[in-house]
Protein backbone atom coordinates (compact mmCIF):
# COMPACT_ATOMS: atom_id res chain seq x y z
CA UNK A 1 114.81 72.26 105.51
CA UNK A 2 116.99 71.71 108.90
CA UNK A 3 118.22 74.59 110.33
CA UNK A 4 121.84 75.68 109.34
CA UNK A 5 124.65 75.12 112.17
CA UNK A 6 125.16 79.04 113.46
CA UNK A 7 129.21 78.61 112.09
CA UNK A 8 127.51 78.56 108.59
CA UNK A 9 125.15 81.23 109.12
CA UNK A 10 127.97 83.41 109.88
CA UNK A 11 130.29 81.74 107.13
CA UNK A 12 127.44 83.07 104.88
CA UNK A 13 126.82 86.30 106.29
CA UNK A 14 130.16 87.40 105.78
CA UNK A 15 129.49 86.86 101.96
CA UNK A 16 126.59 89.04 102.20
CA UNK A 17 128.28 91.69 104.28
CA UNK A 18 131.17 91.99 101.41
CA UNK A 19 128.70 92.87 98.89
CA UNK A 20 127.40 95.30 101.27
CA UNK A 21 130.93 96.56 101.15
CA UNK A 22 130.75 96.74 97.81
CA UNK A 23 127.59 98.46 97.54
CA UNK A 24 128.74 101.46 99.60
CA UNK A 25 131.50 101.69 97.49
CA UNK A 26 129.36 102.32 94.55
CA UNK A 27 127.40 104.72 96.58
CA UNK A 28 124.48 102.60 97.29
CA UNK A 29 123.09 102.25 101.03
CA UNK A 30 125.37 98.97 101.83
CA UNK A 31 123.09 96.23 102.14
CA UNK A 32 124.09 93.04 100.07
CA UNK A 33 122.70 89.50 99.74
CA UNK A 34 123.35 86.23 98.96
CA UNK A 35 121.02 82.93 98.22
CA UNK A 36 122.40 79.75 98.87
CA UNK A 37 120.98 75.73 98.33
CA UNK A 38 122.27 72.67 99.60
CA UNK A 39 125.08 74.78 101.28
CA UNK A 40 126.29 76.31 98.32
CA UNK A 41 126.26 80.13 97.25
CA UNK A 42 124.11 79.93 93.92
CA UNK A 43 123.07 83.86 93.37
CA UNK A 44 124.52 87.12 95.23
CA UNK A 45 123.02 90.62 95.29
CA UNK A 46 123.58 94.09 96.58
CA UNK A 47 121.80 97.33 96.77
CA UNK A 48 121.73 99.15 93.60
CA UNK A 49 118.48 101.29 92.99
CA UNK A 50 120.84 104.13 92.25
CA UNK A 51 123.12 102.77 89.62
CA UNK A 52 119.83 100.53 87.93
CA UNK A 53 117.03 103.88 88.27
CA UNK A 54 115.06 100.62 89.59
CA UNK A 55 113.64 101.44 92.55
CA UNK A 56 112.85 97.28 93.03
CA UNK A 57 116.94 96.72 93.24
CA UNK A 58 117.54 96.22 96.70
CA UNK A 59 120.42 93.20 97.47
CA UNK A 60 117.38 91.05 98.32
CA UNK A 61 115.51 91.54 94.91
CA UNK A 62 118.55 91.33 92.78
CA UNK A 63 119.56 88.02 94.42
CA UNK A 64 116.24 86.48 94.12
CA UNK A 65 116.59 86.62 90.52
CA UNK A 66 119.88 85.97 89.78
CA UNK A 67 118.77 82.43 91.81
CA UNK A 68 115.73 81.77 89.77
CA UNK A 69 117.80 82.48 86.59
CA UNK A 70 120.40 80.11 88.13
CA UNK A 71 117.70 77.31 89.22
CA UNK A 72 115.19 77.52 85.90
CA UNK A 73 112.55 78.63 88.06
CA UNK A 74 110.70 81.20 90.00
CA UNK A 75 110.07 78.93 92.83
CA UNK A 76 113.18 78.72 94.99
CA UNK A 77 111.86 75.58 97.22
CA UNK A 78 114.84 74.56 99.64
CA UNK A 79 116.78 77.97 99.44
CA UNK A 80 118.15 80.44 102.42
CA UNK A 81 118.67 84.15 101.80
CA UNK A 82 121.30 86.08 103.96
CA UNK A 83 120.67 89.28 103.67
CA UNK A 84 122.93 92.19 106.31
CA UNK A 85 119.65 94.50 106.69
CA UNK A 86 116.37 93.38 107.95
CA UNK A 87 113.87 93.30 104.56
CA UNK A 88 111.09 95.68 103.83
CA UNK A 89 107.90 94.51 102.66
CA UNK A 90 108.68 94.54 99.13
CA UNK A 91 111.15 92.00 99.48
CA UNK A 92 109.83 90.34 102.32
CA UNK A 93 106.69 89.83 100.00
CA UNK A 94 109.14 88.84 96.94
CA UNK A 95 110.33 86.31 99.26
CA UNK A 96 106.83 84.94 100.45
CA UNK A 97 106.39 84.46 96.61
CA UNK A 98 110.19 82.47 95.71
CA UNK A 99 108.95 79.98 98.63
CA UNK A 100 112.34 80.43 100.25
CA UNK A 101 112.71 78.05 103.14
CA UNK A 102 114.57 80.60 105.53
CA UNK A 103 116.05 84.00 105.56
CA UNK A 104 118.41 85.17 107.88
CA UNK A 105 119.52 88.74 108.44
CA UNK A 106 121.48 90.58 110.12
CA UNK A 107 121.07 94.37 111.84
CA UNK A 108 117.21 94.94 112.54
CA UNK A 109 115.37 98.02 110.68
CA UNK A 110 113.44 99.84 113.13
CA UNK A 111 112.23 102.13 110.24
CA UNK A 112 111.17 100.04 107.83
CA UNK A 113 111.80 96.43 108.76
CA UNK A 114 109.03 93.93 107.53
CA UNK A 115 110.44 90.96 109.81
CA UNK A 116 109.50 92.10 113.21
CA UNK A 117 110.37 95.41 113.38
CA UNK A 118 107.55 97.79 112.15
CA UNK A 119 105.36 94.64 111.02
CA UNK A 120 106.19 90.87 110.71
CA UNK A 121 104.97 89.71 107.12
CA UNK A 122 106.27 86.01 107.54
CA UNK A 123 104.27 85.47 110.92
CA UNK A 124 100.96 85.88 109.29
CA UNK A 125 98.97 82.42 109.64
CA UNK A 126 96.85 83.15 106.59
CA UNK A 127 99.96 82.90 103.57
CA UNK A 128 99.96 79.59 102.16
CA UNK A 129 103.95 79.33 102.65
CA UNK A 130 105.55 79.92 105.38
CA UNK A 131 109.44 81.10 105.77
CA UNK A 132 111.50 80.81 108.81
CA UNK A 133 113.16 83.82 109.98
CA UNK A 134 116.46 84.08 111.82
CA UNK A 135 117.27 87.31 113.13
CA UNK A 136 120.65 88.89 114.61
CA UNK A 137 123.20 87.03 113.21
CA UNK A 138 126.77 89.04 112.36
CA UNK A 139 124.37 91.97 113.62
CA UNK A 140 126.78 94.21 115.21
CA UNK A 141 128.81 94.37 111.60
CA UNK A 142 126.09 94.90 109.59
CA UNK A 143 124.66 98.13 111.69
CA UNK A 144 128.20 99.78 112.02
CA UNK A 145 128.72 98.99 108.34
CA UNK A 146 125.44 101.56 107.94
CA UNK A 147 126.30 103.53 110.93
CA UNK A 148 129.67 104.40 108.77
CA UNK A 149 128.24 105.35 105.97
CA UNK A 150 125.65 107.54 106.85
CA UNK A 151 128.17 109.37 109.69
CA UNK A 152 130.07 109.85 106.40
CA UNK A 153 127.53 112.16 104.70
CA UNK A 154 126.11 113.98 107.97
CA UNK A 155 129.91 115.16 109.05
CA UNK A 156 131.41 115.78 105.07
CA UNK A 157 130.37 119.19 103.84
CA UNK A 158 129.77 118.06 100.38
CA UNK A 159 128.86 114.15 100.76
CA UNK A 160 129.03 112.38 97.40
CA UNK A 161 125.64 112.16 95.76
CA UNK A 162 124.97 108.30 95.37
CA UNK A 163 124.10 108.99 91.84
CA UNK A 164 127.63 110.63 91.14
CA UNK A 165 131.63 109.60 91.83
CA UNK A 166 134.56 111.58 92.72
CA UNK A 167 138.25 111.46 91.89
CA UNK A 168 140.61 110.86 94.97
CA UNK A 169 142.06 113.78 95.85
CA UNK A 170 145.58 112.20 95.65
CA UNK A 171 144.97 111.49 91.97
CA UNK A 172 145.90 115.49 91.55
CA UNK A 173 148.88 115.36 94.44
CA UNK A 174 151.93 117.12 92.52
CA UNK A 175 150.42 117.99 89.72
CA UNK A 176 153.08 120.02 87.76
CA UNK A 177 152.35 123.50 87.74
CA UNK A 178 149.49 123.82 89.29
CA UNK A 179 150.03 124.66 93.18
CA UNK A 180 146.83 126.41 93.79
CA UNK A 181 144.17 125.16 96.51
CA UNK A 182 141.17 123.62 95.77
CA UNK A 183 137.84 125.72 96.79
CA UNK A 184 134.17 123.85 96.57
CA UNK A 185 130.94 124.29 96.73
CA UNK A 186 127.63 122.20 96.62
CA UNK A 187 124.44 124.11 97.45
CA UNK A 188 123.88 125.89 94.38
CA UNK A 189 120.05 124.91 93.70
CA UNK A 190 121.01 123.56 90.06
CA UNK A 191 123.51 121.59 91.10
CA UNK A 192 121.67 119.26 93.68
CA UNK A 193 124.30 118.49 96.24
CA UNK A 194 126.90 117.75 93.58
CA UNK A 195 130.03 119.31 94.42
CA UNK A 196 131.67 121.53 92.06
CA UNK A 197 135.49 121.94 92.15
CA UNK A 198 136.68 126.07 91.48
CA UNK A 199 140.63 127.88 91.67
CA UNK A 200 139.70 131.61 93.23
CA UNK A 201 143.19 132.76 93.43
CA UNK A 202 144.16 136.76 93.46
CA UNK A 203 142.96 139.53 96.12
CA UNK A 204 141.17 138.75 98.84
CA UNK A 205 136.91 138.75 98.65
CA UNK A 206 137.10 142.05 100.61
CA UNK A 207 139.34 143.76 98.53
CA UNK A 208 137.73 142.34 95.47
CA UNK A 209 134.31 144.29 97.02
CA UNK A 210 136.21 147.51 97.20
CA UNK A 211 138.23 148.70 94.65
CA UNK A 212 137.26 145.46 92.04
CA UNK A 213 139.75 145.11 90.28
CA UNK A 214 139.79 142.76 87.40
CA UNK A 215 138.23 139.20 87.30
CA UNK A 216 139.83 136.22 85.15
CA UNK A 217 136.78 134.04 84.65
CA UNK A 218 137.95 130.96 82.86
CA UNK A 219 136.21 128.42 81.31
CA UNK A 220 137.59 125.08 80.00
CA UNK A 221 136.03 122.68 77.46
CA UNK A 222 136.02 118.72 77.12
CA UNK A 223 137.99 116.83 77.58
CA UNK A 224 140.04 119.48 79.53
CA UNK A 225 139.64 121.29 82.95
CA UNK A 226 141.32 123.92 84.88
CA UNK A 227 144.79 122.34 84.60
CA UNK A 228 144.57 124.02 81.21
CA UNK A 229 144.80 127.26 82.41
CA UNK A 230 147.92 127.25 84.16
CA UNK A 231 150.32 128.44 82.26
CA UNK A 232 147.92 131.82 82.07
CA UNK A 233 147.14 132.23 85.24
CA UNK A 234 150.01 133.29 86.72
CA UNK A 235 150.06 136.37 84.34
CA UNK A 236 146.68 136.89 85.00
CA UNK A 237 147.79 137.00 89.03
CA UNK A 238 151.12 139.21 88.43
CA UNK A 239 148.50 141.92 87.08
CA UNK A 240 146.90 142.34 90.28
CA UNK A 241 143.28 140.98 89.37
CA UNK A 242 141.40 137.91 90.89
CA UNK A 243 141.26 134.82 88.84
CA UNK A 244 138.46 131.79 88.98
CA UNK A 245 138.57 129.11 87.30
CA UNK A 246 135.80 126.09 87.98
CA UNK A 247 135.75 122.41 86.69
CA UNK A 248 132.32 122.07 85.04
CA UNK A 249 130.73 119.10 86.44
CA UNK A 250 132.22 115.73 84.92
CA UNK A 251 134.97 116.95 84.67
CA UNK A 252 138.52 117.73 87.03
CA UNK A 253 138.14 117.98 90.36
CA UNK A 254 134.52 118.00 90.26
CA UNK A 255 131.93 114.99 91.02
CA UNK A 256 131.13 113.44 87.67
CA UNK A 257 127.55 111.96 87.85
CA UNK A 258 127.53 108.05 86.72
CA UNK A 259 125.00 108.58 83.74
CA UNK A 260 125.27 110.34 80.34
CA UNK A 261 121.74 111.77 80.78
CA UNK A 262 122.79 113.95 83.53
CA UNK A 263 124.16 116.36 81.16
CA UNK A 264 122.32 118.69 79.26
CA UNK A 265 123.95 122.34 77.51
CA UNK A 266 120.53 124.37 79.37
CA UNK A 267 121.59 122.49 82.98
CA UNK A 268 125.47 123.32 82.37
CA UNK A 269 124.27 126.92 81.91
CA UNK A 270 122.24 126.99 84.72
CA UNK A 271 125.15 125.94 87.42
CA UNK A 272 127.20 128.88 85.61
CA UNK A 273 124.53 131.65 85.94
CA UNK A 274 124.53 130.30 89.18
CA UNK A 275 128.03 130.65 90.23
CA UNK A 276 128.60 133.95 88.66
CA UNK A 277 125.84 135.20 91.36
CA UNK A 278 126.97 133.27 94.01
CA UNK A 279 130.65 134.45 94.01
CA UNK A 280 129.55 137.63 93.00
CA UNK A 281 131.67 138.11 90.00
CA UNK A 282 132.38 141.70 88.73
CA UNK A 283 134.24 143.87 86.05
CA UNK A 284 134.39 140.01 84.59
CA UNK A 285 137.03 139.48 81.59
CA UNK A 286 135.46 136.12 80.15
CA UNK A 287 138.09 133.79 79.29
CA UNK A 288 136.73 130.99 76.78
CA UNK A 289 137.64 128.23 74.88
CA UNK A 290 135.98 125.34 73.26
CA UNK A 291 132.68 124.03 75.66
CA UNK A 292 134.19 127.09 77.64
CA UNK A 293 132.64 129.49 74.75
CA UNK A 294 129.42 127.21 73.75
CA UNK A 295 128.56 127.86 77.32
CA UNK A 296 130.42 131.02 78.33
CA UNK A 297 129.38 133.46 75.04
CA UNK A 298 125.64 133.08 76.43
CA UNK A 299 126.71 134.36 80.14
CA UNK A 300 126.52 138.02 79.83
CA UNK A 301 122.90 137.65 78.23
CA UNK A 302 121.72 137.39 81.81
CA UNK A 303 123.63 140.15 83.61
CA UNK A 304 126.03 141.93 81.21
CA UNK A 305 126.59 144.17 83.66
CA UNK A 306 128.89 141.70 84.90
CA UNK A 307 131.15 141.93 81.99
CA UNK A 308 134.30 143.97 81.11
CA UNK A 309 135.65 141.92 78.16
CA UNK A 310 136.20 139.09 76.22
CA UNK A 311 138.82 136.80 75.75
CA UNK A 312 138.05 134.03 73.26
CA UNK A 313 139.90 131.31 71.84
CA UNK A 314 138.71 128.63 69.45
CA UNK A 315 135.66 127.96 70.04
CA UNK A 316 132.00 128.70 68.17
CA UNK A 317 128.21 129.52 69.09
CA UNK A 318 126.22 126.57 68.31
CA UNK A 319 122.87 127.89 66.77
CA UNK A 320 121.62 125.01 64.68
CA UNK A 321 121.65 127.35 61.83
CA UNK A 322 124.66 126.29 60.18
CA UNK A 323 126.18 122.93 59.56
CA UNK A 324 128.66 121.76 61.93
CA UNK A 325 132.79 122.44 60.53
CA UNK A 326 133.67 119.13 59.18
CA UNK A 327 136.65 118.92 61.69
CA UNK A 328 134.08 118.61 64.54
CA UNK A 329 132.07 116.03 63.04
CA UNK A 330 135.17 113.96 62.57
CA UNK A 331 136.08 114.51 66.48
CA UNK A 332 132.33 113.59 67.72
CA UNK A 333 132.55 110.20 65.36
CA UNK A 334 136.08 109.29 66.94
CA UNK A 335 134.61 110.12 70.31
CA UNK A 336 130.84 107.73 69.35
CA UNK A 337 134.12 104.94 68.13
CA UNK A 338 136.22 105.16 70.48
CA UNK A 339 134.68 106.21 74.06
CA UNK A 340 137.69 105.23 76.31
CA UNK A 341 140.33 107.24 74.46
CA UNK A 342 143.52 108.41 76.34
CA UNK A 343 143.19 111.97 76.94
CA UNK A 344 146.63 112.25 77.92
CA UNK A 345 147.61 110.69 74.40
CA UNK A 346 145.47 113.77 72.54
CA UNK A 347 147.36 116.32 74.56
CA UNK A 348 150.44 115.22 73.61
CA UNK A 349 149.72 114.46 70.13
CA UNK A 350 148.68 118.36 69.30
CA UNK A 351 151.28 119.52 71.84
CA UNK A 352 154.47 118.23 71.30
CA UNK A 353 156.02 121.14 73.72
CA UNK A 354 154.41 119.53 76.52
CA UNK A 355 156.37 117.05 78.83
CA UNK A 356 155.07 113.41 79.99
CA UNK A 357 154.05 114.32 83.01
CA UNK A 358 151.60 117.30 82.15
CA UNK A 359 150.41 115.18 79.48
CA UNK A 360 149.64 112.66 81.98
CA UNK A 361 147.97 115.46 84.30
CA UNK A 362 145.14 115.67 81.78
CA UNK A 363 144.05 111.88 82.52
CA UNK A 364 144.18 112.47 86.33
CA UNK A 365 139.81 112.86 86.36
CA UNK A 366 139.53 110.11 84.73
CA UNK A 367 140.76 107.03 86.11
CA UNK A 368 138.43 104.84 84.81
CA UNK A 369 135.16 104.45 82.43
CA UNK A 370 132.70 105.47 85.30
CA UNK A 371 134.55 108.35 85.43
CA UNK A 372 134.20 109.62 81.94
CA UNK A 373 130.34 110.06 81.47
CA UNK A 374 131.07 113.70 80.46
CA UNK A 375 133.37 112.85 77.94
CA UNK A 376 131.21 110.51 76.36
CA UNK A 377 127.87 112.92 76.65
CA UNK A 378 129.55 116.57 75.50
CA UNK A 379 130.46 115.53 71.86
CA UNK A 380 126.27 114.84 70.91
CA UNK A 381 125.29 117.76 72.81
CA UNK A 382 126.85 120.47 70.72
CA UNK A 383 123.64 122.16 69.29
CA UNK A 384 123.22 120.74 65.24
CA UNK A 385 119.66 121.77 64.54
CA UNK A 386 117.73 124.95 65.18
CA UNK A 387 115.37 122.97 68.24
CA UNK A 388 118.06 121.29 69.83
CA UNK A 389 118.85 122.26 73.36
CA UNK A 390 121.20 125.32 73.74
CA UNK A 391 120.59 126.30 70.01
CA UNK A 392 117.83 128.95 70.63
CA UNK A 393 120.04 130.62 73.69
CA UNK A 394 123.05 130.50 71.13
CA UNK A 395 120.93 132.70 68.59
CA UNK A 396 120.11 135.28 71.45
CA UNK A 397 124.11 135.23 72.31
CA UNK A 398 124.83 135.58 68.68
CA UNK A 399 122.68 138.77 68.43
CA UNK A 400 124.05 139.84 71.90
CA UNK A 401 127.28 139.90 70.59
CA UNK A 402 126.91 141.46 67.51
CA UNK A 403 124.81 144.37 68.55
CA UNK A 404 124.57 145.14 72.66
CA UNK A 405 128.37 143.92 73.42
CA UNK A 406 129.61 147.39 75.27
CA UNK A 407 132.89 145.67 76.44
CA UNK A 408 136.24 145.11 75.29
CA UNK A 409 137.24 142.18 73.10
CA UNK A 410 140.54 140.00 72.18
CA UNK A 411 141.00 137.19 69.89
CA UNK A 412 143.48 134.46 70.18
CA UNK A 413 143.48 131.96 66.81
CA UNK A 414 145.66 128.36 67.22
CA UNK A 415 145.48 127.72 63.56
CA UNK A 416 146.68 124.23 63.64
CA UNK A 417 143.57 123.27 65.04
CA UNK A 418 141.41 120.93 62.93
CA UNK A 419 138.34 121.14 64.94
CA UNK A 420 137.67 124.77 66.09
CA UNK A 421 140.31 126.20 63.69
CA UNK A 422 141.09 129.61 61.87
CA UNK A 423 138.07 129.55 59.51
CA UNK A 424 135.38 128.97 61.97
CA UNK A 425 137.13 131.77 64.13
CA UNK A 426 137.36 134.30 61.67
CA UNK A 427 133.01 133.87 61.23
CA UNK A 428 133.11 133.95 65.28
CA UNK A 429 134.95 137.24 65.07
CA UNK A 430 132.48 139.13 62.65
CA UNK A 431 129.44 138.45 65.28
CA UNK A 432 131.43 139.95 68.12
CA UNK A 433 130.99 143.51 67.83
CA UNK A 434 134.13 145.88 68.14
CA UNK A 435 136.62 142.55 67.79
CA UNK A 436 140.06 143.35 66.36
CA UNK A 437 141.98 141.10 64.18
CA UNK A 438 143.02 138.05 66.25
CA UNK A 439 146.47 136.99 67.29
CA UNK A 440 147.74 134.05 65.40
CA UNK A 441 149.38 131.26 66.85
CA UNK A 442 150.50 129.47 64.40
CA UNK A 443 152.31 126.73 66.42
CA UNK A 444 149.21 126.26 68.67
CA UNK A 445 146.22 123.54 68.08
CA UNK A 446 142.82 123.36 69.73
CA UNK A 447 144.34 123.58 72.97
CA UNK A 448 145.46 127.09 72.77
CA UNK A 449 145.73 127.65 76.42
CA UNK A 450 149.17 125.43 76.37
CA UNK A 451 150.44 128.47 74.58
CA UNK A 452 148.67 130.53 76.91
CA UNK A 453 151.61 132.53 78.50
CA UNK A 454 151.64 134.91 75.57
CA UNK A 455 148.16 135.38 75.09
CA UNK A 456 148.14 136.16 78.52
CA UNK A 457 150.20 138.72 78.90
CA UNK A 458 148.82 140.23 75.24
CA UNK A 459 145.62 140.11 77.14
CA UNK A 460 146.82 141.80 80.24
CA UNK A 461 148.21 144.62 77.77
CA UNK A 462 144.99 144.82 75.84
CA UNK A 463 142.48 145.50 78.23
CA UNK A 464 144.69 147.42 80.87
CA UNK A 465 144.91 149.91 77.47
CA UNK A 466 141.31 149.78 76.97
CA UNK A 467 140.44 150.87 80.81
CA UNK A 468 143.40 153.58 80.54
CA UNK A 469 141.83 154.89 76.82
């Protein structure tokens, strides 16, 4: 095959350099590929090991077999591959194999290059094909293209996991009513580098360490986050105490990995326990609601110590012991039919109270499907049977609850929810030991917190009674 003119070669080049683009957007390593014959583009390819778990998909790899699909045939006789990284020796063998008449590339790989670089695969005499190899071309842009991206994740504190996305930032600008600062962290050994999004709002750490005054510790469910709790918190602030509030992973402000799998109820656990210790929480009042309580009610089994009282609104302990409340099952078979469904739309549809734009605030996570993985995983892992995952920790918090629970304890009951609702509360109630009778909102759905502001300041009342009894 006659060597392209050098216009084309960087005519093509560009092509591959765009799916590199594209690649780094996804989180890949931004190498990209495309494989052309007879001067036309006939298969493209980028990095994607990440997004496939194949750890064969490099841009190279992918485009080689788009092309053979394309062409009927593994033999790609007469084709060029432009590729904006030097290959390895996987694909520089995978090539060897397609009988590609040329590959050009761009940036060298002094680490792992397989066309010069650390070894030179298409030089060797011996192979009964040989490629020609054009080296350098568009080089510059390929190399700062991979110089950028890396620089990225050495100089950000919490550098997006490949494996994961993240919400802009000005997908939560102006917000309404909810003016507090994000705080983050990352290094928490369960989470792995993902960064998880928390509100810490109320005295300062070193004040907190003296006199320790109360602790909010707030815990949304799905599809929610900790937009939910703001019509409480500022109660929970005029009191004096210190109120967190995290985004659980998937969810709010915090990365959402790209698969389902990722989630699991004994992981979710784990990056709680986890941030209870790391922020040191104290003379806790647990906050809970839906996924909030699933997770939260097992907490204190680890260091009760921790734990003042209880604040719990419609939710359950999963133990696999009982059949699921019909209302559930109805919500996990809408969520299995209909995985893209507006969140803002359920909001408003169990809140009429609630304006447009706070409605709207509940979407603001989610912008698109990749985006939503939680939302799509929590429903099926609610514990049904007695060996599912979370079930047997649910039994220990049951017992906890019923018989070790030294704390204080306050019910709040929306009884217009069909999910979580009145019935399954009232069963909730008689395994919390010491639990008066609930308050009864009888306006409020599943979402009780949108009501909040009363049960707020009932709360506030409640347990400033119990510490001055």
């Amino acid at each position: 095959m006659p060597d392209m003119p050098a216009n084309d070669d960087a005519r093509f080049m560009r092509l591959a350099l765009a799916e590199a683009r594209a690649a780094a957007a996804a989180g890949e390593v931004p190498v990209g590929a495309v494989l052309v014959k007879d001067g036309l583009v006939i298969a493209t390819g980028r990095n994607a090991p990440i997004d496939r778990h194949d750890p064969t998909a490099h841009a190279e790899v992918v485009a080689l077999r788009a092309a053979a699909q394309v062409l009927g045939n593994y033999r790609l006789d007469g084709c060029s591959l432009y590729v904006t990284l030097e290959p390895c020796a996987m694909c520089s063998g995978a090539m060897l194999h397609a009988r590609l008449a040329r590959v050009v590339y761009a940036a060298p790989d002094p680490r792992t290059g397989a066309a010069g670089s650390v070894i030179d695969l298409f030089q060797h005499a011996q192979l009964n094909h040989q490629t020609t190899v054009t080296g350098g071309v568009l080089a510059e842009e390929g190399a700062e293209l991979l110089r950028g991206f890396f620089k990225e994740r050495r100089m950000n504190p919490h550098p997006l996991r490949e494996d994961a996305v993240r919400t802009p930032d000005a997908a939560f600008d102006g917000l309404p009513g909810y003016p507090w600062a994000p705080h983050y962290l990352s290094d928490l050994p369960a989470l792995d580098g993902l960064r998880m999004h928390y509100l810490d709002e109320g005295p300062p750490l070193r004040q907190a360490q003296g006199d320790r005054p109360l602790t909010w510790f707030c815990l949304h469910g799905n599809p929610a986050w900790s937009y939910l709790y703001r019509k409480m918190i500022p109660v929970f602030l005029a009191s004096g105490a210190r109120v967190v509030a995290p985004d659980l992973i998937g969810f709010g402000r915090s990365d959402k990995p790209k698969k389902e799998g990722a989630h699991s109820f004994t992981w979710h656990r784990q990056v709680l326990l986890e941030f209870v210790e790391r922020l040191d929480l104290r003379n806790v009042v647990l906050v809970v609601q839906d996924w909030g309580g699933l997770l939260g009610l097992t907490l204190p089994l680890a260091t009760p110590g921790r734990y003042r009282g209880l604040l719990v609104m419609n939710t359950t302990l999963a133990t696999g012991e009982a059949a699921l409340s019909p209302g559930f099952v109805a919500w996990r078979t809408m969520c299995a039919q209909n995985p893209e469904f507006d969140v803002a739309r359920l909001f408003a549809r169990g809140n009429p109270q609630m304006n447009a734009q706070e409605c709207a605030a509940y979407n603001a996570p989610f912008p698109d499907r990749g985006h939503r993985a939680a939302l799509r995983a929590f429903p099926p892992m609610v514990p049904e049977h007695a060996d599912d995952d979370g079930a047997a920790v649910s039994r220990q918090a049951r017992d906890f609850w019923a018989t070790q629970w030294q704390g204080q304890s306050l019910m709040a009951i929306g009884q217009q929810d069909p999910v979580l609702g009145e019935p399954v509360m009232r069963a909730l109630r008689a395994s919390i030991r010491g639990c008066p009778e609930p308050m009864l909102l009888p306006q409020a759905g599943h979402f009780v917190q949108e009501h909040g502001a009363a049960i707020a300041e009932s709360a506030v009342r409640h347990f400033a009674d119990a510490a001055s009894g």
